[in-house]
N, C-alpha and C. Protein backbone atom coordinates (compact mmCIF):
# COMPACT_ATOMS: atom_id res chain seq x y z
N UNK A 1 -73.81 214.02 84.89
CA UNK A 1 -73.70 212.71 84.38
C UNK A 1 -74.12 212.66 82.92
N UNK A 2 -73.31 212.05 82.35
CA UNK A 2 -73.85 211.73 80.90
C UNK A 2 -74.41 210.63 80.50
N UNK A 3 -75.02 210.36 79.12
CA UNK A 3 -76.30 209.49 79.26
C UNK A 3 -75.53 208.23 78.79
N UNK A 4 -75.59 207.12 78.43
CA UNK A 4 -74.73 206.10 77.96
C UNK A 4 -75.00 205.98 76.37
N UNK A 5 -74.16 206.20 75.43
CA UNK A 5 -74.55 206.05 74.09
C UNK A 5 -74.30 204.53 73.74
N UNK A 6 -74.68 204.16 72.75
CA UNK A 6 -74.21 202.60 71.80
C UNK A 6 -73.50 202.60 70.82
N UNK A 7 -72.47 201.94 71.22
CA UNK A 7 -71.37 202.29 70.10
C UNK A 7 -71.95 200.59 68.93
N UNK A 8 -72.03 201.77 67.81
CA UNK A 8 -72.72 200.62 66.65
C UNK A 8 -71.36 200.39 65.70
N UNK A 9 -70.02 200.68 65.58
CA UNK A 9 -69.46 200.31 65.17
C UNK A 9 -69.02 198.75 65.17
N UNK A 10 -69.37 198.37 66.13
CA UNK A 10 -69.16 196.47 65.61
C UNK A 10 -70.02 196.06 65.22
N UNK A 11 -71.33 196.40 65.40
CA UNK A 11 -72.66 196.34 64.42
C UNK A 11 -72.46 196.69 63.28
N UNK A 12 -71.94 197.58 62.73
CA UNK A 12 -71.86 197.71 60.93
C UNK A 12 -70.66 196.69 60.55
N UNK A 13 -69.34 196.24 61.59
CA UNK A 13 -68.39 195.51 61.17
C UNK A 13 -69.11 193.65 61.02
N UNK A 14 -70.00 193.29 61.69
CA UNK A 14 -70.59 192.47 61.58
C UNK A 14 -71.55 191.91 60.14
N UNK A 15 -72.28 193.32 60.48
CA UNK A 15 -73.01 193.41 59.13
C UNK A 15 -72.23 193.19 57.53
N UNK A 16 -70.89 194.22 57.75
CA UNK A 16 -70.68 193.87 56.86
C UNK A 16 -69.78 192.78 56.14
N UNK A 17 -69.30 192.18 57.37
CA UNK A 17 -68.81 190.72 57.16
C UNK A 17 -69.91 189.87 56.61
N UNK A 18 -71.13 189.84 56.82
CA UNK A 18 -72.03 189.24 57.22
C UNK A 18 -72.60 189.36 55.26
N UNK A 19 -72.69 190.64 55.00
CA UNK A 19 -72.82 190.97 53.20
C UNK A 19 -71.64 190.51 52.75
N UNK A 20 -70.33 190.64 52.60
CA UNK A 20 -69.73 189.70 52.14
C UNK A 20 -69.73 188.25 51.67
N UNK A 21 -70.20 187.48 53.14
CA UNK A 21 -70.43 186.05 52.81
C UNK A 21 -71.05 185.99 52.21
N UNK A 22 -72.13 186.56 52.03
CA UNK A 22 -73.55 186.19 51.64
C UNK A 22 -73.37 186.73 49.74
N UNK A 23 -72.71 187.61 49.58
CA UNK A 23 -71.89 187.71 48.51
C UNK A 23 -71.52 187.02 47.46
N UNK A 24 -70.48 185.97 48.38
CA UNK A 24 -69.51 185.38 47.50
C UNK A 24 -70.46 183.78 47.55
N UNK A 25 -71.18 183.19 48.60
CA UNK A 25 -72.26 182.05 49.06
C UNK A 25 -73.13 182.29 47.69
N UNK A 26 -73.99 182.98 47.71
CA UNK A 26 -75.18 183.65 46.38
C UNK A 26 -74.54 182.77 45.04
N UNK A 27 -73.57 183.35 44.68
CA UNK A 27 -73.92 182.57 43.03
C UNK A 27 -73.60 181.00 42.99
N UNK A 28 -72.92 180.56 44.34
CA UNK A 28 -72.57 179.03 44.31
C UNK A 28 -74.18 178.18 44.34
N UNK A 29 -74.78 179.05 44.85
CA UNK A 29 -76.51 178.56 44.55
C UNK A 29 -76.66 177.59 43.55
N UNK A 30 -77.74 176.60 43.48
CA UNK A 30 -78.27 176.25 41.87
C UNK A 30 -79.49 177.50 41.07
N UNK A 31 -79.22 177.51 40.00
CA UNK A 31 -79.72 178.84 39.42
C UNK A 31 -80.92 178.06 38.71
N UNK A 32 -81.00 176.61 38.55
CA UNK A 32 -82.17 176.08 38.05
C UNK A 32 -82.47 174.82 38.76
N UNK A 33 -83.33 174.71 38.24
CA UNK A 33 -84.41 173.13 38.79
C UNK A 33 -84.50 172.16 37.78
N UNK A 34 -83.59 171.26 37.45
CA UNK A 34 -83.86 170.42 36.38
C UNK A 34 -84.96 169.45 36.57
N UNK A 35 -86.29 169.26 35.48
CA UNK A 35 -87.42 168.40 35.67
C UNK A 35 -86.91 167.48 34.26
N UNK A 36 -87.22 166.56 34.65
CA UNK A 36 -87.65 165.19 33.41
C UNK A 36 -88.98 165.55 33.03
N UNK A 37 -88.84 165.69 31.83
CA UNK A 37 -89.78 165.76 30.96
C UNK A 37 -90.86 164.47 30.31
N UNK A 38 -91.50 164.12 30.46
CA UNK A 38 -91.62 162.93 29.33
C UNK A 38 -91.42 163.39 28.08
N UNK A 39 -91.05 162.50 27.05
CA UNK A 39 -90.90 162.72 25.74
C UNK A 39 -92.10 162.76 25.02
N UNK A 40 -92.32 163.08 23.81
CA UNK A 40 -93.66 163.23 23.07
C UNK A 40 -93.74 162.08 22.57
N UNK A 41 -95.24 162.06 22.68
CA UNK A 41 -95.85 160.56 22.44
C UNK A 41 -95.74 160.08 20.92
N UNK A 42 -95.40 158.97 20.57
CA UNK A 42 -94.84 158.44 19.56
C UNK A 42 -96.86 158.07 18.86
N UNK A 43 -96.83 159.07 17.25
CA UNK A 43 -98.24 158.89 16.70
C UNK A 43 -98.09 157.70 15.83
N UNK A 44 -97.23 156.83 15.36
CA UNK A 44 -97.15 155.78 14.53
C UNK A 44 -98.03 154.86 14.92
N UNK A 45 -98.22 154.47 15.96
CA UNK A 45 -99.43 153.73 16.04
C UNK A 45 -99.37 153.26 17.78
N UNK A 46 -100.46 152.18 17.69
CA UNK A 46 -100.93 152.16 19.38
C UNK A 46 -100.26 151.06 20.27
N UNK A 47 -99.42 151.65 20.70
CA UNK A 47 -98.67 150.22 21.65
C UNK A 47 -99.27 149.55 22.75
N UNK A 48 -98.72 148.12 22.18
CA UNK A 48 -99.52 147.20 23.43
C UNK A 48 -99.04 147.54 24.45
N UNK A 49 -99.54 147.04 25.68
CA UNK A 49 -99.31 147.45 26.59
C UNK A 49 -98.28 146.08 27.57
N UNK A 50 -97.59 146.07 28.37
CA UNK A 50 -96.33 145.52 28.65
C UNK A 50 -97.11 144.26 29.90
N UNK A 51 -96.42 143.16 28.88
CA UNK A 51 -97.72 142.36 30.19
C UNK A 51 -97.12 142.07 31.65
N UNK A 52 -95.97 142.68 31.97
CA UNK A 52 -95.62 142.35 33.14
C UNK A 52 -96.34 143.59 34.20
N UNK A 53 -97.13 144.75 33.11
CA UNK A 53 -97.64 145.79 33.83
C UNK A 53 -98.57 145.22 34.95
N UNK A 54 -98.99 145.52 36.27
CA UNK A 54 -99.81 145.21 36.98
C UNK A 54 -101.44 146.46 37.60
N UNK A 55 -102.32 146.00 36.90
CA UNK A 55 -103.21 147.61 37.06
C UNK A 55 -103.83 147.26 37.83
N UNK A 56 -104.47 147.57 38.91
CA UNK A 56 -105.88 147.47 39.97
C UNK A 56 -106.91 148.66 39.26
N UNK A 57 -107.50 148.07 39.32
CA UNK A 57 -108.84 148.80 38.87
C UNK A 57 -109.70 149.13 39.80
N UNK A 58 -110.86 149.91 40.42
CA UNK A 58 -111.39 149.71 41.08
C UNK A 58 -112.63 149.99 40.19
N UNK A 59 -113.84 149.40 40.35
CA UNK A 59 -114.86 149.52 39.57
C UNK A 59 -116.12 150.47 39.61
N UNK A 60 -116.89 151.02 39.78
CA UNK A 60 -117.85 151.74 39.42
C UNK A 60 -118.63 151.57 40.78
N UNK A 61 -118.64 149.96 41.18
CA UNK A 61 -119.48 149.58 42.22
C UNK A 61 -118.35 149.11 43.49
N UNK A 62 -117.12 149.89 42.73
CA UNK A 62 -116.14 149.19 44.32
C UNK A 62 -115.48 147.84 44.12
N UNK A 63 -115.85 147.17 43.36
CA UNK A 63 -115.05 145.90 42.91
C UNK A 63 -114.10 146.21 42.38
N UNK A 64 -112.97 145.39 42.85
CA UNK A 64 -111.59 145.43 42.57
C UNK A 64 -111.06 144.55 41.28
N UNK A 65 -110.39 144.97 40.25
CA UNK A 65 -109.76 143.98 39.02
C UNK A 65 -108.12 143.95 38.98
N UNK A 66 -107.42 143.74 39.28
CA UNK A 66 -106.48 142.80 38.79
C UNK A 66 -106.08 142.86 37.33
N UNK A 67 -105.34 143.66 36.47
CA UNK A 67 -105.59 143.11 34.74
C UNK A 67 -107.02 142.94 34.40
N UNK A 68 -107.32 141.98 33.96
CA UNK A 68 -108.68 141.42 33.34
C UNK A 68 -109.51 140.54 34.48
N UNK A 69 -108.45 140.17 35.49
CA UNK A 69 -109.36 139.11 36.21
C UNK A 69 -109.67 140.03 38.11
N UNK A 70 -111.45 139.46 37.65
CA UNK A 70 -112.40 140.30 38.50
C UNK A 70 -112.60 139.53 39.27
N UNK A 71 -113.53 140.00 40.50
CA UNK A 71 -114.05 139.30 41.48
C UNK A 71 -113.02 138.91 42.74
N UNK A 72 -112.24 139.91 42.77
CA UNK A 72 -110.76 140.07 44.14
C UNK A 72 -111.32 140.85 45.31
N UNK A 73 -112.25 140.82 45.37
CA UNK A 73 -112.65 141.61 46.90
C UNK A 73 -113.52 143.04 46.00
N UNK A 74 -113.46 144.13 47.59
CA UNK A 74 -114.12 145.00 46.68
C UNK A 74 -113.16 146.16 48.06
N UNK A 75 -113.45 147.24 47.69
CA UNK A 75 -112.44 148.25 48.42
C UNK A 75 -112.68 148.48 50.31
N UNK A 76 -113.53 147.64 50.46
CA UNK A 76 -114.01 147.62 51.66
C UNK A 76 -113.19 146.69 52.31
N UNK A 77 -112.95 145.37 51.72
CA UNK A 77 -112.48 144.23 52.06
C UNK A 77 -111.30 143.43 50.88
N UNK A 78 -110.74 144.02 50.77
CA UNK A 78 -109.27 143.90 49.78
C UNK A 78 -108.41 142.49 49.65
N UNK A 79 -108.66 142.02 50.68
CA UNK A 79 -107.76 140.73 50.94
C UNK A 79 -107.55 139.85 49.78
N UNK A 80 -108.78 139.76 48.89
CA UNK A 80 -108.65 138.64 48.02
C UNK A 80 -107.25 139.24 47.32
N UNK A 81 -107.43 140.79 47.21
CA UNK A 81 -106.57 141.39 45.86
C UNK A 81 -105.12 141.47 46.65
N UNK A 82 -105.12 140.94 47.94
CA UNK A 82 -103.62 141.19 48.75
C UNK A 82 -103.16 139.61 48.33
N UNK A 83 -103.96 139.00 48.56
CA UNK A 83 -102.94 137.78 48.27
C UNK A 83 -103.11 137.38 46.90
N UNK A 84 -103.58 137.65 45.88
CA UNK A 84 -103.40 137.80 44.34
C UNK A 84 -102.28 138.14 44.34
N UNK A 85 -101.70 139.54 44.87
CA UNK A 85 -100.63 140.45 44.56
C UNK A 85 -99.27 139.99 45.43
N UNK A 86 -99.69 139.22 46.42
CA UNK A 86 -98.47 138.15 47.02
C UNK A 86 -98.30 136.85 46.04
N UNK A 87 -98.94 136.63 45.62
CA UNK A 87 -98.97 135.11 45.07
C UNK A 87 -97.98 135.46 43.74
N UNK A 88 -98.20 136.55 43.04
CA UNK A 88 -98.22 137.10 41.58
C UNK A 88 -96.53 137.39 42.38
N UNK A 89 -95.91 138.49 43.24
CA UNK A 89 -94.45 138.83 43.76
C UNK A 89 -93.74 137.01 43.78
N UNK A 90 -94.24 136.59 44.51
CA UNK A 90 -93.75 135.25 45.03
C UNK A 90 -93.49 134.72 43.17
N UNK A 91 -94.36 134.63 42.58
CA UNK A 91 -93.64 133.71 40.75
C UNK A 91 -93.25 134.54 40.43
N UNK A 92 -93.09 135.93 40.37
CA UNK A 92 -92.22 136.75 39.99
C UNK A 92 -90.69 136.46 40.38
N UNK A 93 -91.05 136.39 41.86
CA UNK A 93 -89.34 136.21 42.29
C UNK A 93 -88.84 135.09 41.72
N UNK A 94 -89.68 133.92 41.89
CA UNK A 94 -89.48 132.41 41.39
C UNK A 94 -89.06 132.22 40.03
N UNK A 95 -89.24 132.77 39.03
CA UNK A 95 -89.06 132.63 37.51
C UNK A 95 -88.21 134.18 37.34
N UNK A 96 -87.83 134.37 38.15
CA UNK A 96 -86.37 135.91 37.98
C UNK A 96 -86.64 137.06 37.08
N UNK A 97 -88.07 137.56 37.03
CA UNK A 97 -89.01 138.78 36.49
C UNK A 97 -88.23 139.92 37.42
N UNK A 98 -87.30 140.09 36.87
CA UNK A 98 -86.66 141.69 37.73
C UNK A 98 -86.94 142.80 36.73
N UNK A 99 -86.60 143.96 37.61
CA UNK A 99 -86.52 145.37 36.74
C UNK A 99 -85.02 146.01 36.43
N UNK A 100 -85.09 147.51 36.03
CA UNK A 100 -83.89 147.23 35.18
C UNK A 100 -82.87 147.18 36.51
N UNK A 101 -83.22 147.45 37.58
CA UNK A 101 -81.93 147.50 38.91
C UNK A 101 -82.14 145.92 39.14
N UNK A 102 -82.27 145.17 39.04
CA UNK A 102 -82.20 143.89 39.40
C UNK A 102 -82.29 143.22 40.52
N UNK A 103 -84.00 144.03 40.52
CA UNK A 103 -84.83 144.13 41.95
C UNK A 103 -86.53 142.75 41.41
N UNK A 104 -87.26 142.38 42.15
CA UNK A 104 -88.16 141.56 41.62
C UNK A 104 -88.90 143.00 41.21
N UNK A 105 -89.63 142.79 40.03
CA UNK A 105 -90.74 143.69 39.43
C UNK A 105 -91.57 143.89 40.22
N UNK A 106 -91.87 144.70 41.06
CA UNK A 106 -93.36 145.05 41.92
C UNK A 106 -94.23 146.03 41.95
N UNK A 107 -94.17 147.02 40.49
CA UNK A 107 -94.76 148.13 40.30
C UNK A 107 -96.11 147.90 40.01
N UNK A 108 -97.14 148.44 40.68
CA UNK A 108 -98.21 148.40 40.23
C UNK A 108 -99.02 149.91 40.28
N UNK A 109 -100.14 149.93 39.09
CA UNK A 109 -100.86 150.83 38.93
C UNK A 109 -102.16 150.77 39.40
N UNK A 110 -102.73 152.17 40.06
CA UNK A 110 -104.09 151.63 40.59
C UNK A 110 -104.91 152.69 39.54
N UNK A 111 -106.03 152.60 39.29
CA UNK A 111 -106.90 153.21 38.51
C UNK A 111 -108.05 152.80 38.97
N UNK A 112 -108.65 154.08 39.08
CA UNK A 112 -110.45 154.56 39.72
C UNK A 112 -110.63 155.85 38.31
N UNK A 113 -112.20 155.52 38.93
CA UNK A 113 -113.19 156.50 38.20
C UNK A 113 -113.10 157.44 39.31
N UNK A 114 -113.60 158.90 38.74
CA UNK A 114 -113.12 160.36 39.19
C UNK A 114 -114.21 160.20 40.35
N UNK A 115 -115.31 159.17 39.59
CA UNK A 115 -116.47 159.33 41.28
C UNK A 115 -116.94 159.03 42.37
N UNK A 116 -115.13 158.43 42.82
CA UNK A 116 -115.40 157.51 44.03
C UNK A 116 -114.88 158.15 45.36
N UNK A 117 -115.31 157.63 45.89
CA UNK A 117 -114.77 158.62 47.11
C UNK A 117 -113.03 158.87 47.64
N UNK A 118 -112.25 159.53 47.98
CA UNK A 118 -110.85 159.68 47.94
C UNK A 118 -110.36 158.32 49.40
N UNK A 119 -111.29 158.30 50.15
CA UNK A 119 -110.96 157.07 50.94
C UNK A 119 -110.89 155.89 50.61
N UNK A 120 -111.81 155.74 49.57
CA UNK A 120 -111.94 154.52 49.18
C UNK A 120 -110.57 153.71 47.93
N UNK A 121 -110.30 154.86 47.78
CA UNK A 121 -108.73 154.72 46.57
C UNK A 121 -107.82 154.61 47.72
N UNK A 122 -107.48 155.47 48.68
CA UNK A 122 -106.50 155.19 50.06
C UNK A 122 -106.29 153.86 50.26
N UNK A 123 -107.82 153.17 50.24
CA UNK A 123 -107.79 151.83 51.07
C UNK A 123 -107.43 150.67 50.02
N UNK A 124 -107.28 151.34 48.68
CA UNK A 124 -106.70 150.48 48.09
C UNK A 124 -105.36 150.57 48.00
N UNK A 125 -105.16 151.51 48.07
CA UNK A 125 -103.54 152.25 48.19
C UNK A 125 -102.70 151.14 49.29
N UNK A 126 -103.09 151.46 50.18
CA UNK A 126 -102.79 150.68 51.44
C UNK A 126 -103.13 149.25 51.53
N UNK A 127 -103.82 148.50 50.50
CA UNK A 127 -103.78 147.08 50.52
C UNK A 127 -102.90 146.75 49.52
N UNK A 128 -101.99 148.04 48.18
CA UNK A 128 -101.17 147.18 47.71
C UNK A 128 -100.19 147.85 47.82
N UNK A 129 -100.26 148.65 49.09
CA UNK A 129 -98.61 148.16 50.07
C UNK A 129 -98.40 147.28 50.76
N UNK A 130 -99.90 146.50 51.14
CA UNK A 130 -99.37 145.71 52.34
C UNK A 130 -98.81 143.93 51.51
N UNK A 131 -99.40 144.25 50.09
CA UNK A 131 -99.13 142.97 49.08
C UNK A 131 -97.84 143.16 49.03
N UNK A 132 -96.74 144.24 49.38
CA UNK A 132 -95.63 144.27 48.90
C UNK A 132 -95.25 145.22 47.81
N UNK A 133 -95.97 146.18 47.16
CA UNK A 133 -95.98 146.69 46.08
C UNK A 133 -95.11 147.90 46.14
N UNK A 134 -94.12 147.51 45.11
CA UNK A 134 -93.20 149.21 45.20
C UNK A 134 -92.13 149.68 43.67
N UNK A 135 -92.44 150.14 43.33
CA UNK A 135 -93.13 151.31 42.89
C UNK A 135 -94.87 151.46 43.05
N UNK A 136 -95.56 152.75 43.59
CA UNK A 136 -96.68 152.22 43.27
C UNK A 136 -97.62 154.27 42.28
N UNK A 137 -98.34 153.92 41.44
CA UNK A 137 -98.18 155.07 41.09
C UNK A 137 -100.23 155.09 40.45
N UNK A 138 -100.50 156.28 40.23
CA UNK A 138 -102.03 156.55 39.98
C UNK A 138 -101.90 156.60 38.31
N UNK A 139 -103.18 155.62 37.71
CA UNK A 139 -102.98 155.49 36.34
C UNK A 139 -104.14 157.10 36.35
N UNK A 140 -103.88 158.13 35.30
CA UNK A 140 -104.66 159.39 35.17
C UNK A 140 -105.65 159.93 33.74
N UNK A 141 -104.62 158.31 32.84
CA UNK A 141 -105.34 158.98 31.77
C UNK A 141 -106.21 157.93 31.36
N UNK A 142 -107.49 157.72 30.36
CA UNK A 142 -108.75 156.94 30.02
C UNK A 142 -109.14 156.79 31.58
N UNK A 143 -109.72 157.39 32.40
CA UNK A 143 -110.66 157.35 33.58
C UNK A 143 -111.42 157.49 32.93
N UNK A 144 -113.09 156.71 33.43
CA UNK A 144 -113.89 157.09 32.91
C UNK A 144 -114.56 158.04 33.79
């Protein structure tokens, strides 16, 4: 009796169908990653800042700001700063404050100091989604 061999000839015909595709597939690839850059910062002088911008602040002691106006809760208990940030969407929509898609403006920025705890920025995170807020993005630069 003889032993049973493996015939590997449809194994290399596979294979090499198999390098082919993969062949001619390869350069249809993308060969780069296009990133947006920001542009370089303009030194002529110091631009105001855009008053439809909306910043949350969170303070040193956990108190929450709004722009300039303080005393909205504190990161424990957010509510005051949820319905600030409903009240503020609602005259937005009312007086036709859109962005450039011709959506109501609802971007807001949150900004903390580097020494607060990472939960405690979450929980603000999550009170100005629940105001409605979208775009929402981390302000990074003048932290104190």
């Amino acid at each position: 009796m003889s032993t049973p061999k493996i015939n590997v000839t449809p194994l290399i015909d596979v294979l090499l169908v198999l390098l082919i595709i993969f062949m001619v597939v390869a350069p249809l690839k993308p060969a780069s990653f296009h990133a947006k850059l920001p542009s370089a910062p303009d030194n002529t002088g110091r631009v105001s800042p855009d008053p439809t911008t909306l910043i949350v602040t969170v303070g040193p002691q956990l108190g929450l700001t709004l722009n300039k106006e303080s005393g909205l809760g504190t990161t424990d208990d957010p509510s005051a700063l949820v319905a600030k940030l409903k009240d503020t969407f609602e005259r937005r929509e009312a007086n036709g404050v859109l962005d450039e898609k011709g959506d109501v403006l609802k971007a807001v920025f949150i900004k903390a100091p580097r020494n607060i705890g990472y939960g405690n920025v979450v929980r603000v995170i999550d009170a100005v989604k629940m105001a409605g807020a979208e775009p929402m993005a981390l302000q990074i630069d003048y932290l104190e």
